[in-house]
C-alpha atoms as a PDB file:
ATOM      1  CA  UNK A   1       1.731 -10.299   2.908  1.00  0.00           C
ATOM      2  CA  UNK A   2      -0.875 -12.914   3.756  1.00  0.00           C
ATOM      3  CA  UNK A   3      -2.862 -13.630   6.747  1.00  0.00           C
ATOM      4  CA  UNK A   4      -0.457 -16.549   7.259  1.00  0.00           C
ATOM      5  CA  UNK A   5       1.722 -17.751   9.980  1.00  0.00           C
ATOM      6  CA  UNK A   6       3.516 -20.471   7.642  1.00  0.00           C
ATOM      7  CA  UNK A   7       6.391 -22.751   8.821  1.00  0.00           C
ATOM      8  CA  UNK A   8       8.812 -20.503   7.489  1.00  0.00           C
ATOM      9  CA  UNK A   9       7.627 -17.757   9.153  1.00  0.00           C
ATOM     10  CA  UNK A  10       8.242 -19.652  12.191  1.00  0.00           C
ATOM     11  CA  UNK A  11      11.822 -19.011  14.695  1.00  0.00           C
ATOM     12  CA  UNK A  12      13.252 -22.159  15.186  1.00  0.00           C
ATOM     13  CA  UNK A  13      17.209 -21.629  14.873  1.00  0.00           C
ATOM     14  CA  UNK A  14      18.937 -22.040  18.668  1.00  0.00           C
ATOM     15  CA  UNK A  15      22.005 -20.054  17.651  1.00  0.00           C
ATOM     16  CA  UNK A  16      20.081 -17.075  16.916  1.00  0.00           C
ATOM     17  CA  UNK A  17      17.336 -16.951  19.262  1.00  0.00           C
ATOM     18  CA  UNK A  18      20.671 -16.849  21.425  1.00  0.00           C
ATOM     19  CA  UNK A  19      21.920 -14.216  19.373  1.00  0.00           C
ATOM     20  CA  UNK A  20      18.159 -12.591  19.725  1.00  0.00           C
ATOM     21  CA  UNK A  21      18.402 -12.377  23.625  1.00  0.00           C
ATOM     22  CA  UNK A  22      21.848 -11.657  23.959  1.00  0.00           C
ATOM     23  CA  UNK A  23      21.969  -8.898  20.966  1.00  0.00           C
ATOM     24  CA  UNK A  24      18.752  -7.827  20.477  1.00  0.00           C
ATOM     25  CA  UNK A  25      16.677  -5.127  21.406  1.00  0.00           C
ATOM     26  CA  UNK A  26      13.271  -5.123  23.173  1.00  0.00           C
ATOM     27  CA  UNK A  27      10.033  -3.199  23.543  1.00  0.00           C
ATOM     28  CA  UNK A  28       7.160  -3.511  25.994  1.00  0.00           C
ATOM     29  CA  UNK A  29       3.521  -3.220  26.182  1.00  0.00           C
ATOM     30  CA  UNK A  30       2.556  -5.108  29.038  1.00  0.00           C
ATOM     31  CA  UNK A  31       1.636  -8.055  29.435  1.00  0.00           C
ATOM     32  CA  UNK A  32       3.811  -8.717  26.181  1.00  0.00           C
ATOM     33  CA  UNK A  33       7.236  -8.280  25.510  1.00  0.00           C
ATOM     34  CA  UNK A  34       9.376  -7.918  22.085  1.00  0.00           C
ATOM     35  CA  UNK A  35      12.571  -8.698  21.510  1.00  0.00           C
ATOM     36  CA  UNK A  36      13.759  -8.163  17.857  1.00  0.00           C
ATOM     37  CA  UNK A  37      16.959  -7.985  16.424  1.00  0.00           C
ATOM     38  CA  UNK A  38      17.457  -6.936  12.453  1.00  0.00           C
ATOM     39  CA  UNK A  39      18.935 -10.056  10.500  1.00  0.00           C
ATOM     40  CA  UNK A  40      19.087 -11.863   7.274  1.00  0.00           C
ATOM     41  CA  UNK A  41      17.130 -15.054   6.474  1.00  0.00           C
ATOM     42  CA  UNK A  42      18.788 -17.641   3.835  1.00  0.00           C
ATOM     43  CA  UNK A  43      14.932 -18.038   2.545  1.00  0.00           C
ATOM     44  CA  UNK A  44      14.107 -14.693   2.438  1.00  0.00           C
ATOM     45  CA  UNK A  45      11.464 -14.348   4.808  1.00  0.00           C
ATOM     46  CA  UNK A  46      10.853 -10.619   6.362  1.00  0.00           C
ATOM     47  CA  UNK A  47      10.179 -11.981   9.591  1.00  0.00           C
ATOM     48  CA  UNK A  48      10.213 -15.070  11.371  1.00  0.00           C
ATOM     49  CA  UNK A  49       8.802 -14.884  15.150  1.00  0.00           C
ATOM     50  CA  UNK A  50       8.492 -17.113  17.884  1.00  0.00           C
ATOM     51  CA  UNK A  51       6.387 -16.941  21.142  1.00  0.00           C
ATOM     52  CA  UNK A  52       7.143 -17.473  24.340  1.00  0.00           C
ATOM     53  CA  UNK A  53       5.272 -17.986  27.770  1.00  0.00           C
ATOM     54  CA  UNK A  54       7.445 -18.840  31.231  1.00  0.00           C
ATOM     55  CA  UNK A  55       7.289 -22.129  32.495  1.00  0.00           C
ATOM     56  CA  UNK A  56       7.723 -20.618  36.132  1.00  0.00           C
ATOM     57  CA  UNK A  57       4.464 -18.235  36.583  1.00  0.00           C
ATOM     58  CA  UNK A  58       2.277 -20.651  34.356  1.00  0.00           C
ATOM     59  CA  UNK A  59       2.379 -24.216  35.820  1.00  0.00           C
ATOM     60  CA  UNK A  60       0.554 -26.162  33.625  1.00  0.00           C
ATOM     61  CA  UNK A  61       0.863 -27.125  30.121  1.00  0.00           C
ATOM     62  CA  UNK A  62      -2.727 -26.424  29.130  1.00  0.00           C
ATOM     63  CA  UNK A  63      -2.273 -22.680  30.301  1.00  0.00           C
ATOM     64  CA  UNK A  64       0.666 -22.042  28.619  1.00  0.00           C
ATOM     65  CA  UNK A  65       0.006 -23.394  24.892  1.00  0.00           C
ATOM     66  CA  UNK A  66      -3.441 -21.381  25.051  1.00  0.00           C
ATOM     67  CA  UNK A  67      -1.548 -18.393  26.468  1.00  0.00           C
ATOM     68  CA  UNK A  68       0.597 -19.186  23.095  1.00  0.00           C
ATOM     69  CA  UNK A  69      -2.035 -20.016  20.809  1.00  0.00           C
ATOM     70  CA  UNK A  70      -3.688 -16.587  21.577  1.00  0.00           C
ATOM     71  CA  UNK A  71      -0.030 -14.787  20.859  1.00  0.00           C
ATOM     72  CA  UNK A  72       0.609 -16.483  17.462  1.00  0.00           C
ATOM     73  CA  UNK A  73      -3.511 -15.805  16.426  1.00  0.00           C
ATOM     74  CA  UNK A  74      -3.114 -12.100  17.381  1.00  0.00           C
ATOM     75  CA  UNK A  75       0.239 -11.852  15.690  1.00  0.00           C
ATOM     76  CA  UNK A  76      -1.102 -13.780  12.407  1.00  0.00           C
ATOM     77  CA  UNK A  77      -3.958 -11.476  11.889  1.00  0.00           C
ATOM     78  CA  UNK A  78      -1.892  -7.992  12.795  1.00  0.00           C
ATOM     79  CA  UNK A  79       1.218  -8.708  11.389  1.00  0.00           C
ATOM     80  CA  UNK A  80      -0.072  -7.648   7.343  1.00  0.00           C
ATOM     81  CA  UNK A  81      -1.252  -4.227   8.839  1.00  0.00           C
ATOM     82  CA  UNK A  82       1.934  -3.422  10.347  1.00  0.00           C
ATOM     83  CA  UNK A  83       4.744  -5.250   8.444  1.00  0.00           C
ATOM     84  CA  UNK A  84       2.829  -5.214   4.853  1.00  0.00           C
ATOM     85  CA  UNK A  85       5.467  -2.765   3.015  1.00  0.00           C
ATOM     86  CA  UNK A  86       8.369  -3.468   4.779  1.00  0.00           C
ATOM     87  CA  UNK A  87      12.210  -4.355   3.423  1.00  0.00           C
ATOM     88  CA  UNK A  88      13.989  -4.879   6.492  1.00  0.00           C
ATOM     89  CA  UNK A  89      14.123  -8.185   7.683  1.00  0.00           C
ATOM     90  CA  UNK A  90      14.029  -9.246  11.675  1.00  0.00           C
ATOM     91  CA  UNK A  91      13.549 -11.803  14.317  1.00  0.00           C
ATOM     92  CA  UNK A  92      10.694 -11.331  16.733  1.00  0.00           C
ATOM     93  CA  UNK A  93      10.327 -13.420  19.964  1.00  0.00           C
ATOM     94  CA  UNK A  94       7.664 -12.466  21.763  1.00  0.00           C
ATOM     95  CA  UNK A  95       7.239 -12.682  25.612  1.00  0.00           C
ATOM     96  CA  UNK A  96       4.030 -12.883  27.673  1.00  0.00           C
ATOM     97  CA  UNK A  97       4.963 -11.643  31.024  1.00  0.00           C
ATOM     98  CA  UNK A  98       1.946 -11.873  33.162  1.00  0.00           C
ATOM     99  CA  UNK A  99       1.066 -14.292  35.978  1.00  0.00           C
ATOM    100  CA  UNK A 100      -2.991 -13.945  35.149  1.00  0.00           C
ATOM    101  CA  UNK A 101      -4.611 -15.500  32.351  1.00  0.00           C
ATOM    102  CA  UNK A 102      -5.973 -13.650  29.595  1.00  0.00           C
ATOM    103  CA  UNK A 103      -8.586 -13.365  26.619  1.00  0.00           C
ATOM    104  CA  UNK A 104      -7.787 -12.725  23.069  1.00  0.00           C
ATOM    105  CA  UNK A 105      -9.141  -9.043  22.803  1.00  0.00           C
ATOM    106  CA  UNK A 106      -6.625  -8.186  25.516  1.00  0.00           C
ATOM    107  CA  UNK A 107      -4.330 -10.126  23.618  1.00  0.00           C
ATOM    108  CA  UNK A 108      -5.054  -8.529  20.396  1.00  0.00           C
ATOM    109  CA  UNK A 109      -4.728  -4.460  21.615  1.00  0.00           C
ATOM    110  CA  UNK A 110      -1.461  -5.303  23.426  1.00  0.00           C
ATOM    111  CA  UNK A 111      -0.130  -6.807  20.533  1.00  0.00           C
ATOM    112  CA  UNK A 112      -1.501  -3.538  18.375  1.00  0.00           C
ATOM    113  CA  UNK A 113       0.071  -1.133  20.775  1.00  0.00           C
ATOM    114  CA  UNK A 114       3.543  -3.610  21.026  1.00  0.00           C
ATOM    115  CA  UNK A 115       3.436  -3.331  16.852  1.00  0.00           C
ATOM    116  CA  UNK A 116       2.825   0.258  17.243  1.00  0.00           C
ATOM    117  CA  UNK A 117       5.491   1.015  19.635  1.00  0.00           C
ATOM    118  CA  UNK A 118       8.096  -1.532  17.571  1.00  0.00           C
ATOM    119  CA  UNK A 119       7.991   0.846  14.450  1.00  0.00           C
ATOM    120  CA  UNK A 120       8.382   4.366  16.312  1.00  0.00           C
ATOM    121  CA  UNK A 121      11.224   2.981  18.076  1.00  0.00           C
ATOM    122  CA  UNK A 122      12.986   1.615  14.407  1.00  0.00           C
ATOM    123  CA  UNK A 123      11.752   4.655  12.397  1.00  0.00           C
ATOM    124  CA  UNK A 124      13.854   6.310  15.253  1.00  0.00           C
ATOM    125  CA  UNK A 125      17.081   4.201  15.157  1.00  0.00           C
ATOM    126  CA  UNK A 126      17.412   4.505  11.403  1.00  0.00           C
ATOM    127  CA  UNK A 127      16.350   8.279  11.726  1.00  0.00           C
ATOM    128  CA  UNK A 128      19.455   8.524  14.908  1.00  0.00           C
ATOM    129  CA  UNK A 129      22.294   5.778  14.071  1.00  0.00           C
ATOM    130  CA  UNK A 130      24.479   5.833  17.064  1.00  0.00           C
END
């Protein structure tokens, strides 16, 4: 897996990011939220992930699509250390929940711990099936 976040990497269906929030399953590591939900992809993509930041704490355009920039840059450049050797395939939205603004090292070791905290929770699921 490249340092790529290509277009069809990219979440874009409606019906299942509406079957990712209403199904899915979510971890936190705040400021950041993930929800994920296991799936299968007709193009056979591992993951596809899309970003979110709420309209209602950040007013302004400007703040949110740098608030979103930061997530997808952080997210390009950890996702092959994390998701490099792996078979199962999900969808990933991921939140910012915060009302302050941030920088992209915070960024960057929330989105390390949120990765980090993702794969103990799924090593545990498919350890426990219940």
């Amino acid at each position: 897996m490249q340092f790529k976040y290509s277009k069809k990497d990219k979440l874009k269906s409606k019906k299942l990011i509406e079957q990712l929030f209403s199904e899915g399953k979510s971890v936190t590591a705040y400021p950041l939220k993930l929800i994920y939900l296991k799936t299968e992809f007709e193009d056979d993509s591992i993951l596809k992930t899309g970003v979110s930041v709420s309209k209602r704490i950040h007013k302004t355009a400007v703040a949110r699509n740098r608030i979103k920039r930061l997530l997808r840059e952080a997210y390009r450049l950890n996702k092959p250390h994390y998701f490099n050797n792996s078979s199962t395939s999900y969808a990933f939205m991921i939140l910012y929940l915060s009302k302050d603004g941030t920088t992209f090292d915070d960024i960057d070791k929330k989105m390390k711990l949120l990765f980090e905290k993702f794969l103990n929770k799924t090593s545990k699921d498919e350890e426990n099936p219940t």
